[in-house]
PDB file of N, CA and C in Angstrom:
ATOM      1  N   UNK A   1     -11.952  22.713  10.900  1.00  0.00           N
ATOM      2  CA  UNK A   1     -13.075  21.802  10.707  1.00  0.00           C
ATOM      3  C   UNK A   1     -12.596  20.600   9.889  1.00  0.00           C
ATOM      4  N   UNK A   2     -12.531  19.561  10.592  1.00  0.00           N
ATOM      5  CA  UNK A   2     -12.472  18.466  10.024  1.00  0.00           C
ATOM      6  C   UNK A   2     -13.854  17.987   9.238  1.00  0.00           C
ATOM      7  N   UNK A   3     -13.240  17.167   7.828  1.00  0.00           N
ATOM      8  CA  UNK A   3     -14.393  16.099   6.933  1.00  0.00           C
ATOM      9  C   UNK A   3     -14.870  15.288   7.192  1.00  0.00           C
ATOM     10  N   UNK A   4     -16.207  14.687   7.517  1.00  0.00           N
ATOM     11  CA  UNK A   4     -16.621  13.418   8.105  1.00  0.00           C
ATOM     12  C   UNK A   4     -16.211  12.390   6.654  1.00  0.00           C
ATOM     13  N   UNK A   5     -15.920  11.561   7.284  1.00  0.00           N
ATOM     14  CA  UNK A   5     -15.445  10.504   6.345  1.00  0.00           C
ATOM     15  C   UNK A   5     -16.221   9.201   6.400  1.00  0.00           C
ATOM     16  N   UNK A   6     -16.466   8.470   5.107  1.00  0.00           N
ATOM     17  CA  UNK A   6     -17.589   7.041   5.537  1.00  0.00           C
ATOM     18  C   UNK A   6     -16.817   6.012   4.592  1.00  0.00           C
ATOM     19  N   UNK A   7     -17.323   4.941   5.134  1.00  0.00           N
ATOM     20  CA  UNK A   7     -16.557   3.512   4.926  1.00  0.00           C
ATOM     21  C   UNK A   7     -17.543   2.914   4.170  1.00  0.00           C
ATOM     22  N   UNK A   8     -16.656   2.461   2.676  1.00  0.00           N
ATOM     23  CA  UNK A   8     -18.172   1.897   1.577  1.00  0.00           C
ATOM     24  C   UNK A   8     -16.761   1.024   0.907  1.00  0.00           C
ATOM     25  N   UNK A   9     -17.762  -0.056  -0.229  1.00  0.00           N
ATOM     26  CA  UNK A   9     -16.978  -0.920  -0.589  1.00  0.00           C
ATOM     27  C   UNK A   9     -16.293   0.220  -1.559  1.00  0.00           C
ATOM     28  N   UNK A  10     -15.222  -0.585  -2.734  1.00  0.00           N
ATOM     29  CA  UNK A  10     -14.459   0.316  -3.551  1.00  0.00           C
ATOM     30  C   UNK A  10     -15.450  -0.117  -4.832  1.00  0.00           C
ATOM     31  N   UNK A  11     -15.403   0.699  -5.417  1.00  0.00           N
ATOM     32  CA  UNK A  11     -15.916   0.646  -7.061  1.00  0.00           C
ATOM     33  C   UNK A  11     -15.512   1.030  -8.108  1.00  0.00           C
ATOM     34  N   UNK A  12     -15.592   0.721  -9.336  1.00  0.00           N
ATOM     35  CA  UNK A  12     -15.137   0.978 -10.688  1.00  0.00           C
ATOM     36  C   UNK A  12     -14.301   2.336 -10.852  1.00  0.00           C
ATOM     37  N   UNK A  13     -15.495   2.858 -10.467  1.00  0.00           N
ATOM     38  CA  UNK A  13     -15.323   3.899 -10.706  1.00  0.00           C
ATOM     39  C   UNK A  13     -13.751   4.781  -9.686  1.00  0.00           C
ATOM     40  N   UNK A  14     -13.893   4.304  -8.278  1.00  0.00           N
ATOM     41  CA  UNK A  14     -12.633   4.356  -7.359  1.00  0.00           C
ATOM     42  C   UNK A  14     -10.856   4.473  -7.982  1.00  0.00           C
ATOM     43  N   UNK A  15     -11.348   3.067  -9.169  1.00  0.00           N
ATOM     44  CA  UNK A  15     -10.015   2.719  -9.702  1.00  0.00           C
ATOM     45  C   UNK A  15      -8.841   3.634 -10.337  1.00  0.00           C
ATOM     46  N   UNK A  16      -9.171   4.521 -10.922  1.00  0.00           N
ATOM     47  CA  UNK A  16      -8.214   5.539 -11.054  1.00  0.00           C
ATOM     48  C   UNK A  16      -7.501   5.525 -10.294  1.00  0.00           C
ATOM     49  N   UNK A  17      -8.065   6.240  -8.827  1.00  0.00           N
ATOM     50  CA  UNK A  17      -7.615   7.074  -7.459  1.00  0.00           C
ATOM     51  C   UNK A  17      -6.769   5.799  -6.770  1.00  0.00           C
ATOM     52  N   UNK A  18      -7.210   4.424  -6.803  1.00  0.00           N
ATOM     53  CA  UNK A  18      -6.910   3.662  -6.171  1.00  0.00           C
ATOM     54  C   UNK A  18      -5.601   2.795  -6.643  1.00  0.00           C
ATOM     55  N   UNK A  19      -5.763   2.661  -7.907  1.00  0.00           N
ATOM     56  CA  UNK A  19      -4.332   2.609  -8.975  1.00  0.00           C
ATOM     57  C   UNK A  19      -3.056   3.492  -8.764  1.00  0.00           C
ATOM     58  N   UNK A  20      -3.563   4.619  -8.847  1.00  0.00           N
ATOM     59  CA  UNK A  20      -1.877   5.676  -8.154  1.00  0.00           C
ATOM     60  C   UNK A  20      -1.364   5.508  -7.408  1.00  0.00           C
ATOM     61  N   UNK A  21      -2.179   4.717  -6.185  1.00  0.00           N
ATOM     62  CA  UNK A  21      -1.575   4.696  -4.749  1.00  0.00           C
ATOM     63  C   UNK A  21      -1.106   3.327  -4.469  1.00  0.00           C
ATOM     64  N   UNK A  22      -1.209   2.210  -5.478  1.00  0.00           N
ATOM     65  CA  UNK A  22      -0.312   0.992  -5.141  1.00  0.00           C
ATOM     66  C   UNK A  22       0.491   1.065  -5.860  1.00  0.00           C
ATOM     67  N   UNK A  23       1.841  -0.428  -5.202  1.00  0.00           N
ATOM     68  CA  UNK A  23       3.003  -0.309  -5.262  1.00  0.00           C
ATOM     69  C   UNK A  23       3.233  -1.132  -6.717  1.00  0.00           C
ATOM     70  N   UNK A  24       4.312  -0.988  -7.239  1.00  0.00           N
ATOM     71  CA  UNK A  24       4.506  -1.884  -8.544  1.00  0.00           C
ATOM     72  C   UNK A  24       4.242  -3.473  -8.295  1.00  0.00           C
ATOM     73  N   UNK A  25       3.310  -4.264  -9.041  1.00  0.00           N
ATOM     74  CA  UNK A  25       3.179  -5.360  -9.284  1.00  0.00           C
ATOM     75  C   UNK A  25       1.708  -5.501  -8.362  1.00  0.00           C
ATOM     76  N   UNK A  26       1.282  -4.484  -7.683  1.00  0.00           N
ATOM     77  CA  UNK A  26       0.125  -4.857  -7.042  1.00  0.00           C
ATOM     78  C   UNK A  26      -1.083  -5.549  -8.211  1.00  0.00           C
ATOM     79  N   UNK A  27      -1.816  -6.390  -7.328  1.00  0.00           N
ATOM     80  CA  UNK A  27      -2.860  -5.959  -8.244  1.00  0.00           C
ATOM     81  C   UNK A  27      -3.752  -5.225  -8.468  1.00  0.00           C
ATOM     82  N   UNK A  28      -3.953  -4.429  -9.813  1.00  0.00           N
ATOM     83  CA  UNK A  28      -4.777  -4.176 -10.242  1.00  0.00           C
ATOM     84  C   UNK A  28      -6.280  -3.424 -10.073  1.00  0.00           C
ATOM     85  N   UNK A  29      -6.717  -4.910 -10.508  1.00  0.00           N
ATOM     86  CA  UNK A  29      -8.278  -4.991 -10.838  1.00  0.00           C
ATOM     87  C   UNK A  29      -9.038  -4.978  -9.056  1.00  0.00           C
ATOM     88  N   UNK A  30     -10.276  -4.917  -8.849  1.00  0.00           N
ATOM     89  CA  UNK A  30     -11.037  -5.045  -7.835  1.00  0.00           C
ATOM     90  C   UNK A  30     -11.064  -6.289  -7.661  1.00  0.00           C
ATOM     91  N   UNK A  31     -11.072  -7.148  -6.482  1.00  0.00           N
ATOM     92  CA  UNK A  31     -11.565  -8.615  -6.383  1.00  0.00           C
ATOM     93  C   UNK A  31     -13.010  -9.241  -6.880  1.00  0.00           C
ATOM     94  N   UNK A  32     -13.067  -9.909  -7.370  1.00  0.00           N
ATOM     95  CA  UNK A  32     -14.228 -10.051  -8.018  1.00  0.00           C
ATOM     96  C   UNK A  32     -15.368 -10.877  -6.800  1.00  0.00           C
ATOM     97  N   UNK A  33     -16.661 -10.193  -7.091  1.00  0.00           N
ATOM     98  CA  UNK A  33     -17.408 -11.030  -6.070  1.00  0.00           C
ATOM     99  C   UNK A  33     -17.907 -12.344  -5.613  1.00  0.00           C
ATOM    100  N   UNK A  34     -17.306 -12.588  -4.773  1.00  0.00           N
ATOM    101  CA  UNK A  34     -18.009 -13.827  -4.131  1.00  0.00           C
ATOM    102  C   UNK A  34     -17.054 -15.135  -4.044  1.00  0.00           C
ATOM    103  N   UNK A  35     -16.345 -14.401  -5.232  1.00  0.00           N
ATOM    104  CA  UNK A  35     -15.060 -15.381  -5.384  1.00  0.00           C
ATOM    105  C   UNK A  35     -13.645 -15.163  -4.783  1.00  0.00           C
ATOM    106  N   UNK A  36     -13.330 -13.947  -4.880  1.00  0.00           N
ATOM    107  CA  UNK A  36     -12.002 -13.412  -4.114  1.00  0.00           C
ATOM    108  C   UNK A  36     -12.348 -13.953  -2.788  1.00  0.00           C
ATOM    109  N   UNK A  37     -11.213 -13.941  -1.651  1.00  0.00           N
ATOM    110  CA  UNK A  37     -10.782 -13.649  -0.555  1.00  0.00           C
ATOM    111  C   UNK A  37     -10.700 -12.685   0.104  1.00  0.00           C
ATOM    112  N   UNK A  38     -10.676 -11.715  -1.230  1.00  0.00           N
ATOM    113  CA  UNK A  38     -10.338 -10.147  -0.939  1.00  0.00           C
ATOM    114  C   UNK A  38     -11.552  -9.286  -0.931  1.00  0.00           C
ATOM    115  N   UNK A  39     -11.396  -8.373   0.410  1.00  0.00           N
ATOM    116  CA  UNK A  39     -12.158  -6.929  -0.051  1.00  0.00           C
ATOM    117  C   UNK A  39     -11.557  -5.776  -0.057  1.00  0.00           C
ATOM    118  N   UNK A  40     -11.856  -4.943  -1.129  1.00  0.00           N
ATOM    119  CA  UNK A  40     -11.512  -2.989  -1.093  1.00  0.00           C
ATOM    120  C   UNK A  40     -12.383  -2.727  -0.328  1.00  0.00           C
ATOM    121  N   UNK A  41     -12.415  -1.467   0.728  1.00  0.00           N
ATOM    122  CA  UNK A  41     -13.008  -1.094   1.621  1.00  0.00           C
ATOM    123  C   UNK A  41     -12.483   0.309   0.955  1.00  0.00           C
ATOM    124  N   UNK A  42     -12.623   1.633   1.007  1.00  0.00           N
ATOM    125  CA  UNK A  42     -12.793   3.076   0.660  1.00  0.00           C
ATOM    126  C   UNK A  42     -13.119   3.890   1.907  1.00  0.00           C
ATOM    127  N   UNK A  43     -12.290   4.535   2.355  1.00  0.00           N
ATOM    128  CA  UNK A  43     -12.461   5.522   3.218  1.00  0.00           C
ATOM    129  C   UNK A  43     -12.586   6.918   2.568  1.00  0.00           C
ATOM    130  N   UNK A  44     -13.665   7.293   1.972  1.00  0.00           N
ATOM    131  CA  UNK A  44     -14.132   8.522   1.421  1.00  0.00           C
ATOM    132  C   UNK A  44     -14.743   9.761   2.283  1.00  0.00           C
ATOM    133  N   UNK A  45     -14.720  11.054   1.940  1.00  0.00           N
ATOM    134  CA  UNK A  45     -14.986  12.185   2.081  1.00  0.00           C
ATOM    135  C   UNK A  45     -16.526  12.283   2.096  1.00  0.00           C
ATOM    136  N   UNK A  46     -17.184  12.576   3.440  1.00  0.00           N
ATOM    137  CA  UNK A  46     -18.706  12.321   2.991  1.00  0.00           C
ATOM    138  C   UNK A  46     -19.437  13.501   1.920  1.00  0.00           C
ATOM    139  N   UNK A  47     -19.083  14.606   2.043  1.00  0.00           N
ATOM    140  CA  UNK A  47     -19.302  15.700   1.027  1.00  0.00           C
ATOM    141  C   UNK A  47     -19.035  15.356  -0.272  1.00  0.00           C
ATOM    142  N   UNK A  48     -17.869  15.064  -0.776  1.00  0.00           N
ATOM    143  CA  UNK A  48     -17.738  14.415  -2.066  1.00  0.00           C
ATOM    144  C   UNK A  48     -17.509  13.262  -2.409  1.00  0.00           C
ATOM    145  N   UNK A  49     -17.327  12.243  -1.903  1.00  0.00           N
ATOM    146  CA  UNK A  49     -16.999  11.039  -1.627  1.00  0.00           C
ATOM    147  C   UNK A  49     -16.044  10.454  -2.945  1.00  0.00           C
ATOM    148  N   UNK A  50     -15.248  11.494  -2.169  1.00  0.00           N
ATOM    149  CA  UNK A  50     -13.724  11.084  -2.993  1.00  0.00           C
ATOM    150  C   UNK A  50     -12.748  10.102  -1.564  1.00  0.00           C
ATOM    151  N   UNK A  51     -12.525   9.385  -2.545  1.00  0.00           N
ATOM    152  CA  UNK A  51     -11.321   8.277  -1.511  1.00  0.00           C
ATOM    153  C   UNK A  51     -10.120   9.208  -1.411  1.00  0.00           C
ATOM    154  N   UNK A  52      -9.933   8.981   0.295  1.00  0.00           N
ATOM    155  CA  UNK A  52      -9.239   9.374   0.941  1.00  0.00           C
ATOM    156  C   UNK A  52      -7.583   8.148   1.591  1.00  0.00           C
ATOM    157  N   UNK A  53      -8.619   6.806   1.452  1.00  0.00           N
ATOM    158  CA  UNK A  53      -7.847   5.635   1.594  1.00  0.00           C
ATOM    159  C   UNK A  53      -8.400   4.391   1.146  1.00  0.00           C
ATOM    160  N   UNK A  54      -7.659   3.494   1.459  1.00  0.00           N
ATOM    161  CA  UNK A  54      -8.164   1.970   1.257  1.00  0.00           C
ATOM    162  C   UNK A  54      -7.689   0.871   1.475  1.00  0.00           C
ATOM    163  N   UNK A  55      -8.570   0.362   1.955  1.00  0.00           N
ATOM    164  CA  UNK A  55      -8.541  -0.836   2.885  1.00  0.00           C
ATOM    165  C   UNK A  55      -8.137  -2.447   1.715  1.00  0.00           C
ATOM    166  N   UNK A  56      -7.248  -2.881   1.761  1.00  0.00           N
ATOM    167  CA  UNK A  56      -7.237  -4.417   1.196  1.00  0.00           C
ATOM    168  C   UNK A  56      -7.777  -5.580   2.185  1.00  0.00           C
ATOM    169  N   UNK A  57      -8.653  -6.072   2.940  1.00  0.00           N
ATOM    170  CA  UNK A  57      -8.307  -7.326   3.654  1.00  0.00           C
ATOM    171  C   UNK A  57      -8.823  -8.405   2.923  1.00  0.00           C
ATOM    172  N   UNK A  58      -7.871  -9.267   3.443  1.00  0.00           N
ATOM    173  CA  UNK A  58      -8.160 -10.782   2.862  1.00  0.00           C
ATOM    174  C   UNK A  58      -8.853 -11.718   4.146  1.00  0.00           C
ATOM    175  N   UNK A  59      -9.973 -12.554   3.981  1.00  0.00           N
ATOM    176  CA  UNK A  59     -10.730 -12.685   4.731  1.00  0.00           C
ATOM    177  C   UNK A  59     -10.170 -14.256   5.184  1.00  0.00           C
ATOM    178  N   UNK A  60      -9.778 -15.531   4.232  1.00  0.00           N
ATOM    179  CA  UNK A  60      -9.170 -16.505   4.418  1.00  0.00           C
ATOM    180  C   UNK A  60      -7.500 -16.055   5.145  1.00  0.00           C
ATOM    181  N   UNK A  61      -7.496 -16.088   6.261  1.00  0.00           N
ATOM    182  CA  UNK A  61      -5.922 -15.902   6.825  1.00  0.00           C
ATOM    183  C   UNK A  61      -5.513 -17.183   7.071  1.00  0.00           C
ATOM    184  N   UNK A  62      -4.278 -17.660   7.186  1.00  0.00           N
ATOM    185  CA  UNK A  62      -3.390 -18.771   7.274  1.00  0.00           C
ATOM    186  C   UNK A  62      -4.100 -20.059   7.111  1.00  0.00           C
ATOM    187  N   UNK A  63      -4.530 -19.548   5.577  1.00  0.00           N
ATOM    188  CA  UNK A  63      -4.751 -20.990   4.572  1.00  0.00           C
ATOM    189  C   UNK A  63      -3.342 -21.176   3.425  1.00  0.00           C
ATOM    190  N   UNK A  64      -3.037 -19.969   2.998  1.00  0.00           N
ATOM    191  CA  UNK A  64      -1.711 -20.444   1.865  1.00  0.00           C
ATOM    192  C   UNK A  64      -0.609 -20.256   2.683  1.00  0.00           C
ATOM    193  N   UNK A  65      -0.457 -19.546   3.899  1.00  0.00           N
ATOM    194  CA  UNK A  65       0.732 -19.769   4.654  1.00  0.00           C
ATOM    195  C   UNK A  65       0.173 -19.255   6.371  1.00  0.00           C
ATOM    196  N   UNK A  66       0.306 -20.743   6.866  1.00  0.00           N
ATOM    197  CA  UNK A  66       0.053 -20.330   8.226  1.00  0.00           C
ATOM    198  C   UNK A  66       0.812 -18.664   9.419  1.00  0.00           C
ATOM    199  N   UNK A  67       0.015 -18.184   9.850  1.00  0.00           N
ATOM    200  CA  UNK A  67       0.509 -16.981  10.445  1.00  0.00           C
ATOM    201  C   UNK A  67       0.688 -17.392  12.241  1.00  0.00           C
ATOM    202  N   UNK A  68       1.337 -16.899  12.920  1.00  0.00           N
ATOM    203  CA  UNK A  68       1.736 -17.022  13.979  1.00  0.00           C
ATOM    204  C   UNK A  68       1.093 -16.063  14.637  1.00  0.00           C
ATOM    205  N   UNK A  69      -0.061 -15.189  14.336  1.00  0.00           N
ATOM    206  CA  UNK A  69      -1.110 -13.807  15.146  1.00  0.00           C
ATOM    207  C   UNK A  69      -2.134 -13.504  13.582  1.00  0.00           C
ATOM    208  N   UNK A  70      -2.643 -12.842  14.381  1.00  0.00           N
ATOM    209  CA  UNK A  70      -4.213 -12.691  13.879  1.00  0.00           C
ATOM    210  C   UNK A  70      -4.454 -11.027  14.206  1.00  0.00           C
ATOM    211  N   UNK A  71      -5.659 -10.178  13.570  1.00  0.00           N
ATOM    212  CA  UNK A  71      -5.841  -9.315  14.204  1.00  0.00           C
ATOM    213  C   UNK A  71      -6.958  -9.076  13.600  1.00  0.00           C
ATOM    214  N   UNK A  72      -8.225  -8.894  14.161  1.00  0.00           N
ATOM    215  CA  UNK A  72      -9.365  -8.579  13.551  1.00  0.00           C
ATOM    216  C   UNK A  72      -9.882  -9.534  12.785  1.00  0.00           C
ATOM    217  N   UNK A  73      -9.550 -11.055  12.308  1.00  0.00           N
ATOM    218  CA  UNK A  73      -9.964 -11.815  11.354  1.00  0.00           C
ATOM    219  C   UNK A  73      -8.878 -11.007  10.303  1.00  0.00           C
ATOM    220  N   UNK A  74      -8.090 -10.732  10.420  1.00  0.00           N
ATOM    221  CA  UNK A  74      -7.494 -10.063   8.936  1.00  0.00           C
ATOM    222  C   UNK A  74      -6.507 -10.190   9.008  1.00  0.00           C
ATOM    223  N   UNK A  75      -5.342 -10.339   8.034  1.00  0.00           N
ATOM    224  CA  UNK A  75      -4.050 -10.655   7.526  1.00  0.00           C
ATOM    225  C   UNK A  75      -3.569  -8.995   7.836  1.00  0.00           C
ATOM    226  N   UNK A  76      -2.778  -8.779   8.588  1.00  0.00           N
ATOM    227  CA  UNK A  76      -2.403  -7.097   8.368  1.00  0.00           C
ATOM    228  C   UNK A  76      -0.880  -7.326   8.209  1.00  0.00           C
TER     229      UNK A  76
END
């Protein structure tokens, strides 16, 4: 039996879980609203809704360096 899993923004509270799993020099903190480029997205456990993954996309693509493909509106 597989876990149904649901897609919610990331939150404060996330940050622990979400801190272990990036690489040195990442950032940090959550993007702040309205102002970042950036969103955390959380792929959590619907029973406990512990993060399972997470999503970075940046929503401005090839404004600080033009890209040669696209996928989804998102920088991947």
């Amino acid at each position: 039996m597989t876990a149904a899993v649901t897609l919610r923004t990331a939150t404060v509270a996330d940050l622990p879980t979400l801190r272990a799993w990036l690489p040195l020099g990442a950032a940090l903190d959550l993007p702040v609203t309205d102002t970042d480029d950036e969103l955390w997205l959380v792929a959590a456990r619907s029973h406990d809704d512990a993060p399972q993954a997470c999503l970075r996309l940046r929503r401005a693509i090839g404004l600080v360096q033009p890209r040669h493909w696209y996928h989804v509106g998102c920088v991947v």
